[in-house]
Protein backbone atom coordinates (compact mmCIF):
# COMPACT_ATOMS: atom_id res chain seq x y z
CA UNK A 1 -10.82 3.13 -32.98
CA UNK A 2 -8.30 0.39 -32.12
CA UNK A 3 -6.90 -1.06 -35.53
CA UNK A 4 -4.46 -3.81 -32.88
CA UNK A 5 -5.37 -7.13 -31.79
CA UNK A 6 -4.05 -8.00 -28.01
CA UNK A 7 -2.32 -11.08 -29.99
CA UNK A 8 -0.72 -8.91 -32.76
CA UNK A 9 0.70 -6.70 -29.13
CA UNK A 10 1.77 -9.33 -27.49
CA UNK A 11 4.11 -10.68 -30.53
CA UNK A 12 5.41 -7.12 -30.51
CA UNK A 13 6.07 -6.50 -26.73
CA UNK A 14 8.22 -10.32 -26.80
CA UNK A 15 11.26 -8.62 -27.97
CA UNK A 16 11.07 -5.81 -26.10
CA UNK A 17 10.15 -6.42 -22.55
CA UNK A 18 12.98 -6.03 -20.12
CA UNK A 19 12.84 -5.53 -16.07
CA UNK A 20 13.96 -1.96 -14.82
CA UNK A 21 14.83 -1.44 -11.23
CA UNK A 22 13.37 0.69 -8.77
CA UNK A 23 13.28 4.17 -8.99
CA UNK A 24 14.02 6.67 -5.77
CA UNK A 25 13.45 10.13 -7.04
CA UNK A 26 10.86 11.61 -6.22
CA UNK A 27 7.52 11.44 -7.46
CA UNK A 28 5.11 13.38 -6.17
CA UNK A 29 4.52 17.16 -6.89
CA UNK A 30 2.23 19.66 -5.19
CA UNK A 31 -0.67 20.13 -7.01
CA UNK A 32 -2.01 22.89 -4.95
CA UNK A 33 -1.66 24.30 -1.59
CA UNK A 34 -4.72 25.29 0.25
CA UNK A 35 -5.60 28.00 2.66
CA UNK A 36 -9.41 29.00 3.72
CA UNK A 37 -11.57 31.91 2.21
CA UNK A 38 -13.32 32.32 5.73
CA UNK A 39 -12.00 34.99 7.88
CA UNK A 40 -11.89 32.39 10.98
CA UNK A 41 -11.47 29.17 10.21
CA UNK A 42 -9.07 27.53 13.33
CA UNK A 43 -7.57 24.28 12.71
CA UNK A 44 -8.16 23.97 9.07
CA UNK A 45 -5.98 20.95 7.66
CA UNK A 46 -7.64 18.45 11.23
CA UNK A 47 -8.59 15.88 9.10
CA UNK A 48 -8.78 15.91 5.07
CA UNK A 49 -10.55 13.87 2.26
CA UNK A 50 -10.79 13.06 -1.42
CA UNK A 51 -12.55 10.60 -3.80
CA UNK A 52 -10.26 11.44 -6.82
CA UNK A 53 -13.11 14.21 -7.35
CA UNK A 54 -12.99 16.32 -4.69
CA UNK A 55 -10.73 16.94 -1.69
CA UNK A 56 -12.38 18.44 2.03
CA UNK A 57 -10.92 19.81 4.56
CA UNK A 58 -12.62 19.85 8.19
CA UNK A 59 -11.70 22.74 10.68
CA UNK A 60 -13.94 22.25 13.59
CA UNK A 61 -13.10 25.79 14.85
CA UNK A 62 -14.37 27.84 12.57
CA UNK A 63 -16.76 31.19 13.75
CA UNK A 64 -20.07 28.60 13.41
CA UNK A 65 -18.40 25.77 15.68
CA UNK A 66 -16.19 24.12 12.64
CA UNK A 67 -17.01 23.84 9.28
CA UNK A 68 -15.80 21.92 6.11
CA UNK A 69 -14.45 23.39 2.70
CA UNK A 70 -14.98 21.71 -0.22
CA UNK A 71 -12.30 22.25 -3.42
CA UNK A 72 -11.73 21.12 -7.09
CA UNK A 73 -8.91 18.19 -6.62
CA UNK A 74 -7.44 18.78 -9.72
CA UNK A 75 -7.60 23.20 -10.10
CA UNK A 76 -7.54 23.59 -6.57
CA UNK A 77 -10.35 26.20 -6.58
CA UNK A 78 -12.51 26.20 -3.49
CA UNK A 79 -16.18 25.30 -4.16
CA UNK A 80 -18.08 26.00 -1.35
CA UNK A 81 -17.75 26.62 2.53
CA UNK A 82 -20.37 24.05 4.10
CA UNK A 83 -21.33 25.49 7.78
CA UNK A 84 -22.17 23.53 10.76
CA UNK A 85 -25.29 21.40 10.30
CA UNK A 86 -25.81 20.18 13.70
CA UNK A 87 -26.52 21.82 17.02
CA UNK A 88 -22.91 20.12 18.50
CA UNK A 89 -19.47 21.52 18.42
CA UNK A 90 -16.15 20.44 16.55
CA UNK A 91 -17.75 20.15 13.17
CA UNK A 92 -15.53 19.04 10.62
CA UNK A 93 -13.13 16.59 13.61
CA UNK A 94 -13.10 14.13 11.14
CA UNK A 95 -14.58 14.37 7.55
CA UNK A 96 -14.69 11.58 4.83
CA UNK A 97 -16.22 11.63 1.15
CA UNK A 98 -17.33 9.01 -1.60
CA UNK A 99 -18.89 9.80 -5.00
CA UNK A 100 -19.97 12.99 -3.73
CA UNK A 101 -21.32 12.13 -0.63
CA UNK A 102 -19.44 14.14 2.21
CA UNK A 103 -19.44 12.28 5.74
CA UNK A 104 -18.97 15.26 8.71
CA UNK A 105 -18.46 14.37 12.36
CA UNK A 106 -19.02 17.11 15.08
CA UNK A 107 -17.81 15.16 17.87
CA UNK A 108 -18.63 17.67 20.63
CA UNK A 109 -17.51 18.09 24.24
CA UNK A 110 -18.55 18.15 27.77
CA UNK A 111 -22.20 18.70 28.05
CA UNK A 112 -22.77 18.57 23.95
CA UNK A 113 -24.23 15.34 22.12
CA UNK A 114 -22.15 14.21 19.14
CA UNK A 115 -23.54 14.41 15.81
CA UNK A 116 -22.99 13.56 12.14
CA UNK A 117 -24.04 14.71 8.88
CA UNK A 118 -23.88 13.65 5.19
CA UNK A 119 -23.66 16.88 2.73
CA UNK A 120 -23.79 16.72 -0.92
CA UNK A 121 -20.44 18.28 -2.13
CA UNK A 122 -21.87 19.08 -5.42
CA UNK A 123 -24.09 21.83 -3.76
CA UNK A 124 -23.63 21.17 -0.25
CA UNK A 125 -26.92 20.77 0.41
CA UNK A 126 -27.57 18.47 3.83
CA UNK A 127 -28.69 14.69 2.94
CA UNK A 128 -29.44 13.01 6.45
CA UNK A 129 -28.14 14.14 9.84
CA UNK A 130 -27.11 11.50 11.60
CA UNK A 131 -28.27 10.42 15.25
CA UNK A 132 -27.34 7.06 17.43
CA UNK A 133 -30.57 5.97 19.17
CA UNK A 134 -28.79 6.02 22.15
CA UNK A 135 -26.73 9.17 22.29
CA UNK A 136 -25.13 10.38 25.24
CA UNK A 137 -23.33 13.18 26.04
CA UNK A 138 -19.56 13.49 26.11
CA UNK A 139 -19.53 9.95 24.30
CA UNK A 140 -17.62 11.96 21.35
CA UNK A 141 -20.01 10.45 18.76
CA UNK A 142 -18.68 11.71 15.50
CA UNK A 143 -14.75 11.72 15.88
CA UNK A 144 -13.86 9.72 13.52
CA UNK A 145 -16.17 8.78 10.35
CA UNK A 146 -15.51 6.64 7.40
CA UNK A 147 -18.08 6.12 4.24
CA UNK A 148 -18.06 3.65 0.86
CA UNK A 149 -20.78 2.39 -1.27
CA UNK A 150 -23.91 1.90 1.20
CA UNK A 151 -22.75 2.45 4.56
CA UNK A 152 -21.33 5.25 6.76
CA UNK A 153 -19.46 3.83 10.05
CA UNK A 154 -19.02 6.67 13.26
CA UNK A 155 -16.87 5.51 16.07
CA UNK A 156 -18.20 7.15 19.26
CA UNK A 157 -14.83 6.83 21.30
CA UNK A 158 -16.29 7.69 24.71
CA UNK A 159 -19.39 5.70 25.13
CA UNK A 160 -19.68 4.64 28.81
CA UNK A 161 -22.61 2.11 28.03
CA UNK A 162 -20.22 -0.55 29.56
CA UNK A 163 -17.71 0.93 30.90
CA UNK A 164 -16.02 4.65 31.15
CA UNK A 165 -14.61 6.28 27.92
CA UNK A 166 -15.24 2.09 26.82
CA UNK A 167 -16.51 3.83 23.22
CA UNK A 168 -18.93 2.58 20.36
CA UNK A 169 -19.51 2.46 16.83
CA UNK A 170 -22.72 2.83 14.62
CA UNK A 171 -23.39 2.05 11.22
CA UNK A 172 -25.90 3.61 9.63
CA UNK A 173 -27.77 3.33 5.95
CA UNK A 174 -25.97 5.95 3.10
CA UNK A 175 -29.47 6.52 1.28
CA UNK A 176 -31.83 6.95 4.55
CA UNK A 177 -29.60 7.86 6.90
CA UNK A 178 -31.17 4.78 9.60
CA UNK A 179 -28.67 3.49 12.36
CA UNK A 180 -28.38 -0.46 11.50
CA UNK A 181 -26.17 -1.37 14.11
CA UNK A 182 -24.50 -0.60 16.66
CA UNK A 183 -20.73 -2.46 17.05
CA UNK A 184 -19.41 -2.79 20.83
CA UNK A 185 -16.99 -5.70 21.80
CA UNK A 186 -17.25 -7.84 24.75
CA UNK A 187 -15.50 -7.63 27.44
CA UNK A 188 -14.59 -3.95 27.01
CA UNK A 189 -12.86 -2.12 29.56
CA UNK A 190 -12.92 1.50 30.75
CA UNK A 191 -11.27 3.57 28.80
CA UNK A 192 -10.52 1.25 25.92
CA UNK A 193 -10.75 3.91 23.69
CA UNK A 194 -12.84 1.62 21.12
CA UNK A 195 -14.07 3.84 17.87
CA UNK A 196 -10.70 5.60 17.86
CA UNK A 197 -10.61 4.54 14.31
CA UNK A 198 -12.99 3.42 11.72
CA UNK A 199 -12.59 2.39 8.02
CA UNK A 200 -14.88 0.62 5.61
CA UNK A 201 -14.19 -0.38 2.28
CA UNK A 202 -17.01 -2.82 0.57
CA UNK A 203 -18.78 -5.07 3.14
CA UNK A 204 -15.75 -4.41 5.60
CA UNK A 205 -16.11 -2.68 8.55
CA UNK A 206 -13.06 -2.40 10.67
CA UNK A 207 -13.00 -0.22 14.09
CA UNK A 208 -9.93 0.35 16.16
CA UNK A 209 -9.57 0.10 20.06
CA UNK A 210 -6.82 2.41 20.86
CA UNK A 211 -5.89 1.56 24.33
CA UNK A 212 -7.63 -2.27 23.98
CA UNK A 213 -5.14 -2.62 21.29
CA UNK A 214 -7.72 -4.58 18.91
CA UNK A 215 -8.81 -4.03 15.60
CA UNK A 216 -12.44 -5.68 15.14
CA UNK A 217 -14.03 -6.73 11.81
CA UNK A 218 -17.35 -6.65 10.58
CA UNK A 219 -19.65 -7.80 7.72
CA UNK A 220 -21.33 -4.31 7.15
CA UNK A 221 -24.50 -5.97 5.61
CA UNK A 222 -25.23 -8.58 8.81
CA UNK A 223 -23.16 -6.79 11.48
CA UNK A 224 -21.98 -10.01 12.44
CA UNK A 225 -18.07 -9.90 13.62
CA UNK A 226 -15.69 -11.29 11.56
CA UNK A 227 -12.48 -11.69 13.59
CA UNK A 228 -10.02 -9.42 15.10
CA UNK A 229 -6.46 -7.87 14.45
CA UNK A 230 -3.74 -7.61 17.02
CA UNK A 231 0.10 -6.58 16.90
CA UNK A 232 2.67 -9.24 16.16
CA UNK A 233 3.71 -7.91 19.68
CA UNK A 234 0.82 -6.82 21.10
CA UNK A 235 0.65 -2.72 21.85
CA UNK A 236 -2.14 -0.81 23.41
CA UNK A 237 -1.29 1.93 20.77
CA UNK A 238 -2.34 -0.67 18.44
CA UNK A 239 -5.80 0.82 16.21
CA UNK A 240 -4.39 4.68 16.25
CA UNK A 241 -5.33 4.94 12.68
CA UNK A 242 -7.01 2.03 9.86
CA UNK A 243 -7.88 2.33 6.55
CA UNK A 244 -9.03 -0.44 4.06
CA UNK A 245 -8.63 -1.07 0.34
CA UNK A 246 -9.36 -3.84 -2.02
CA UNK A 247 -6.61 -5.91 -0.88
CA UNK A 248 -4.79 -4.95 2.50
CA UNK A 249 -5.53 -3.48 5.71
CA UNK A 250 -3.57 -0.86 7.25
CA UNK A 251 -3.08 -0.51 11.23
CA UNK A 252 -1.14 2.27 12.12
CA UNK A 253 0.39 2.11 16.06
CA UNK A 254 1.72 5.59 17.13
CA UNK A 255 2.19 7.33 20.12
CA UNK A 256 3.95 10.15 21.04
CA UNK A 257 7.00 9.34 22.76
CA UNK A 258 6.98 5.44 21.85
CA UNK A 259 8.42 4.15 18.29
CA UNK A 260 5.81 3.50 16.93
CA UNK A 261 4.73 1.26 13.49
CA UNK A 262 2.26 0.50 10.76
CA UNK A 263 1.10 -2.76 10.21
CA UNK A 264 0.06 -3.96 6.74
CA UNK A 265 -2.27 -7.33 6.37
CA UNK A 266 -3.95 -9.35 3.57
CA UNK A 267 -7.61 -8.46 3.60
CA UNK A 268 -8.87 -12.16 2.28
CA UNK A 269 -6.78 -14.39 4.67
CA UNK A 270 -6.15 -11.33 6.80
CA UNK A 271 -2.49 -13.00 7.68
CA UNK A 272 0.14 -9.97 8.45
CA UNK A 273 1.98 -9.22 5.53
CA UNK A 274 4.77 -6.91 7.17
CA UNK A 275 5.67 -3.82 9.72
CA UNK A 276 7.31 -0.53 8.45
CA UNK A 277 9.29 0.72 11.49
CA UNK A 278 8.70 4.63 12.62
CA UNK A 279 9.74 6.53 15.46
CA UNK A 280 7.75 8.71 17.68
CA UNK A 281 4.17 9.59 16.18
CA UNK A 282 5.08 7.87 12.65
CA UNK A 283 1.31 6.45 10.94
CA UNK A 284 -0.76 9.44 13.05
CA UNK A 285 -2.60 8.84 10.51
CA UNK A 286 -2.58 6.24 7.46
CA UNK A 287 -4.46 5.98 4.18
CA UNK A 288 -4.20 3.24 1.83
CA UNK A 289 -5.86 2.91 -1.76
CA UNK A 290 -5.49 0.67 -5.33
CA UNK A 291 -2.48 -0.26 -3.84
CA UNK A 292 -0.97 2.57 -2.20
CA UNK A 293 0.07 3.25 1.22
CA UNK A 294 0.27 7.04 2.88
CA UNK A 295 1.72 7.30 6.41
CA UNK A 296 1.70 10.28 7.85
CA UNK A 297 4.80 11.36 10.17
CA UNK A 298 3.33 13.95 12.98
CA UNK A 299 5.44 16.26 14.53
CA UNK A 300 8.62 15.43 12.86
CA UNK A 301 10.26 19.13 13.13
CA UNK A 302 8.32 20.75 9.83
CA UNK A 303 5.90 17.27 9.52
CA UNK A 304 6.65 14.88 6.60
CA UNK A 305 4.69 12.06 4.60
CA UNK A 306 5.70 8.93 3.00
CA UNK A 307 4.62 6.55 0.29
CA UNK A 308 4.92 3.06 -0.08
CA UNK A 309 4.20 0.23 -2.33
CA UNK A 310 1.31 -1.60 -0.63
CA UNK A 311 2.11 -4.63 -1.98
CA UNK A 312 6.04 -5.38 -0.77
CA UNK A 313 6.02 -2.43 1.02
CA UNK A 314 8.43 -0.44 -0.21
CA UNK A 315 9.14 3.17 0.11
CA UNK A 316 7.96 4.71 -3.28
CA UNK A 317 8.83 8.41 -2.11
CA UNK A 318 8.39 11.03 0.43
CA UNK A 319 6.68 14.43 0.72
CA UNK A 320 8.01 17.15 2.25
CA UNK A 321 6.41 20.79 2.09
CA UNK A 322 7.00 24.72 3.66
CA UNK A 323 4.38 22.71 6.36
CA UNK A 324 4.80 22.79 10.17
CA UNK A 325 5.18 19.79 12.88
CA UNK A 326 1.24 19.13 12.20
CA UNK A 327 1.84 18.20 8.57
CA UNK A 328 0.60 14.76 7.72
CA UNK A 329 -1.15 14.74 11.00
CA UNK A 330 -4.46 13.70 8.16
CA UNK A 331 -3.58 12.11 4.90
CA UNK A 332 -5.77 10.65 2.28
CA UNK A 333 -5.52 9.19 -0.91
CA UNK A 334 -8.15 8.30 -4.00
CA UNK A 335 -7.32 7.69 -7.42
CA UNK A 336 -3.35 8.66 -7.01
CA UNK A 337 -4.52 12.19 -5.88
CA UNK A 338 -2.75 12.41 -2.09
CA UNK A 339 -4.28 14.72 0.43
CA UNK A 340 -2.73 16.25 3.55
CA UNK A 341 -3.38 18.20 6.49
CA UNK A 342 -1.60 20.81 8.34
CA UNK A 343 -3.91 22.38 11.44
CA UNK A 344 -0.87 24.35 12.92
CA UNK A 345 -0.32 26.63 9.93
CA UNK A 346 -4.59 26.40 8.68
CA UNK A 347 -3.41 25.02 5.22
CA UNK A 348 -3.51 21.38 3.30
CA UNK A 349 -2.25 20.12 0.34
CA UNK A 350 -3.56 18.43 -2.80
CA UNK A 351 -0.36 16.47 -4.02
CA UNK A 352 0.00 14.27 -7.13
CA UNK A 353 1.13 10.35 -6.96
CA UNK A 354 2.43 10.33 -10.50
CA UNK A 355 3.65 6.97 -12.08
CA UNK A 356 7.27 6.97 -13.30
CA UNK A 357 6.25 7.17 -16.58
CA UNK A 358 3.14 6.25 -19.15
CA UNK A 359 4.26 2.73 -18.66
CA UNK A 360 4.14 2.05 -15.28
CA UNK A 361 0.49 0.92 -15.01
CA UNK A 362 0.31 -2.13 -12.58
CA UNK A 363 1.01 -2.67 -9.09
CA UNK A 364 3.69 -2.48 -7.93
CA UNK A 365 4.20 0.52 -8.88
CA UNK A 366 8.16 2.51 -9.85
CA UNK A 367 8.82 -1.40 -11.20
CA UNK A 368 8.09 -2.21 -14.41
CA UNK A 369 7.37 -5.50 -15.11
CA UNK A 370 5.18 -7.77 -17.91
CA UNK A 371 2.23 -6.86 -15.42
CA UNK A 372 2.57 -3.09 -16.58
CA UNK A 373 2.20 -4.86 -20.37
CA UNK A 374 -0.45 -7.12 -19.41
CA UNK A 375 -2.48 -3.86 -18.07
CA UNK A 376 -1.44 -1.97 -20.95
CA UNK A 377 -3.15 -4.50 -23.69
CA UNK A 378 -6.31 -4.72 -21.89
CA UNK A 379 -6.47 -1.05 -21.60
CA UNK A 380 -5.56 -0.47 -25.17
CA UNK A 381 -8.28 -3.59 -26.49
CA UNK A 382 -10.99 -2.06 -24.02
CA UNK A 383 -10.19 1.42 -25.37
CA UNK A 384 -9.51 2.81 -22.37
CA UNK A 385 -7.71 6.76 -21.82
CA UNK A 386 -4.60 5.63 -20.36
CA UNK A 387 -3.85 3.25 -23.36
CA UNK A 388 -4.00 6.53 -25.45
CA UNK A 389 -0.23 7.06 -24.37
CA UNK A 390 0.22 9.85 -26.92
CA UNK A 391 -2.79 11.49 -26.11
CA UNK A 392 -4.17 11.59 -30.30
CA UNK A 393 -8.03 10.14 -29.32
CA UNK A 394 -7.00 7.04 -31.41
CA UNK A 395 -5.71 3.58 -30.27
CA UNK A 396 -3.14 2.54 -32.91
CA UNK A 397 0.45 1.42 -33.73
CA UNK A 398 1.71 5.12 -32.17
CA UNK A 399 0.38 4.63 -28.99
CA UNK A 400 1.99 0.83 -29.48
CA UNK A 401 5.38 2.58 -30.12
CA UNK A 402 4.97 5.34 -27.48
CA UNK A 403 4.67 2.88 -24.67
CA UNK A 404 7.35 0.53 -25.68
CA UNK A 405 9.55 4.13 -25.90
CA UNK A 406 8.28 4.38 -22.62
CA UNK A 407 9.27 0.83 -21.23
CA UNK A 408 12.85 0.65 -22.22
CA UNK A 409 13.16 4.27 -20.69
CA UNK A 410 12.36 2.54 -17.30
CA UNK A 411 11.98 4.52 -14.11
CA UNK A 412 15.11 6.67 -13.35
């Protein structure tokens, strides 16, 4: 029971609150690292997931034509091995997961039809398999996939409806598993390469266009488009990789061979906010969440990750591991827990995103600030867990004192 008033906090925090700078150690610490129980499971660490719950891993070439293993993101323990559950190839290409809801693509090749598939990770029973009404084959329907609250998006990156390798996206309904829509720009050209990408986050739908160079936006509950994205300078790498969060969108453009850069934009007014420079390959792949940006570095001699403040982007840390080239090649984030890939050496990674300390509650994070109070008192009125700073079940003058100890110590 809280026996503090915000007002009675606010008098005491007034003599106390001070500005520390930002802090460069590091901050992130591998949680656990992850190797498969199967015998043959090929290219484990392609793409990876997590809602803050669980963390999946995809390897598309595992003895039943890819598969996806499911784990415990905070003990690390594997859960269950969920086999192919389509009659394509390349299950597990590119995986995604919300409140327990696992989205699979199994892409295919050549001759085979791509598929989807939305597994319950709890028992990984199969939900809805998931068909485009007009599937073709070779259009690569499944890989990549992205799912939040109502709606799963599937970019289909080779759809020749208009044009040669022009590609596609579907949306289709969470609970019934019904295509709504299906998203193609106009004016595509061959080989544009659109689906490449896909993110959703709300009512946002955003699908990148690889070679076009375009990001397109859509309402997810009309299917009407929004607007578009495009480099500062444009770049027909431009849509390698998007992700979405509350605030910001993320547009990685990375090629091997080419510096290469991740763009960061304001979701409402969707103005671009800033670049982070890369070279080769940097922002493969990119996830961004409550404020927090992963980019992915591929093929950087044994692979490396890095973390940034969403917000001003600035570099909050980097990850480095006993990984190969391929680490970071997938990255994901939920709820500060950080997922990576690494398909060269069949492993991934569940990796914390601590804060610096108990204090460090708002964005931006590593700076502590009155907005790190200002979360703190509605935390500790509303009773929440993290305003229980020394972990006693009570919300009283100690955890008052324990976060103000906290404060002053800053993040060094």
């Amino acid at each position: 029971m809280s026996h503090f008033k915000s007002k009675d906090l606010l008098v005491s925090f007034l003599g106390f609150i001070s500005l520390c700078s930002l802090a460069n150690a590091q901050a992130t610490d591998v949680r656990h690292q992850l190797q498969p129980n199967q015998f043959f499971a090929l290219e484990f660490g392609t793409d990876v997931a997590t809602d803050g719950e669980y963390v999946v891993v995809g390897s598309p070439f595992s003895l039943s034509e890819g598969g996806v293993f499911v784990y415990d993101a905070q003990s690390g323990e594997e859960l269950r091995y969920i086999e192919n559950t389509t009659t394509s190839i390349r299950f597990g290409r590119a995986i995604d997961i919300h409140l327990g809801t696992v989205a699979v693509g199994a892409e295919g090749l050549g001759s085979f039809f791509g598929e989807a598939s939305l597994i319950d990770a709890n028992n990984g029973a199969l939900l809805h398999s998931l068909n485009p009404t007009d599937s073709m084959e070779g259009d690569r329907f499944g890989s990549s996939i992205a799912i939040d609250g109502d709606y799963v998006v599937v970019g289909a990156r080779n759809d020749d409806t208009h044009a040669t390798g022009a590609g596609s996206a579907y949306l289709f309904d969470r609970e019934t598993g019904q295509q709504l829509y299906k998203f193609e720009p106009t004016g595509s050209k061959a080989n544009d390469n659109y689906g490449w990408s896909v993110a959703i986050h709300g009512d946002l739908v955003g699908v990148g266009s690889r070679i076009g160079g375009v990001v397109y936006l859509y309402s997810a509950s009309s299917g009407s488009l929004i607007d578009t994205l495009q480099a500062p300078e444009p770049d027909n790498r431009f849509g390698n990789a998007l992700s979405i969060d509350t605030q910001y969108i993320a547009v990685a453009e990375a090629a091997l061979g080419f510096d290469s850069q991740v763009h960061v934009f304001s979701r409402d007014s969707l103005e671009h906010l800033y670049s982070i420079d890369g070279v080769s390959e940097f922002g493969n792949d990119i996830a961004i969440d409550d404020g927090v940006l992963v980019v992915g570095f591929f093929r950087r001699l044994d692979g490396l990750v890095y973390v940034y403040d969403a917000e001003s982007g600035q570099q909050l840390t980097q990850i480095m591991t006993a990984g190969t080239e391929s680490f970071g090649d997938a990255v994901a984030i939920r709820n500060r827990t950080i997922a990576v890939g690494d398909y060269l050496a069949d492993q991934a990674f569940i990796i914390d995103f601590n804060p610096c300390n108990p204090a460090d509650l708002a964005i931006p994070y590593y700076q502590l600030s009155f907005f790190d109070v200002s979360v703190f008192i509605g935390a500790f009125n509303a009773q929440e867990p993290r305003a229980d700073v020394n972990g006693d079940g009570e919300f009283d003058f100690f955890d008052v004192s324990a976060f103000l100890n906290a404060y002053q110590a800053g993040c060094s």
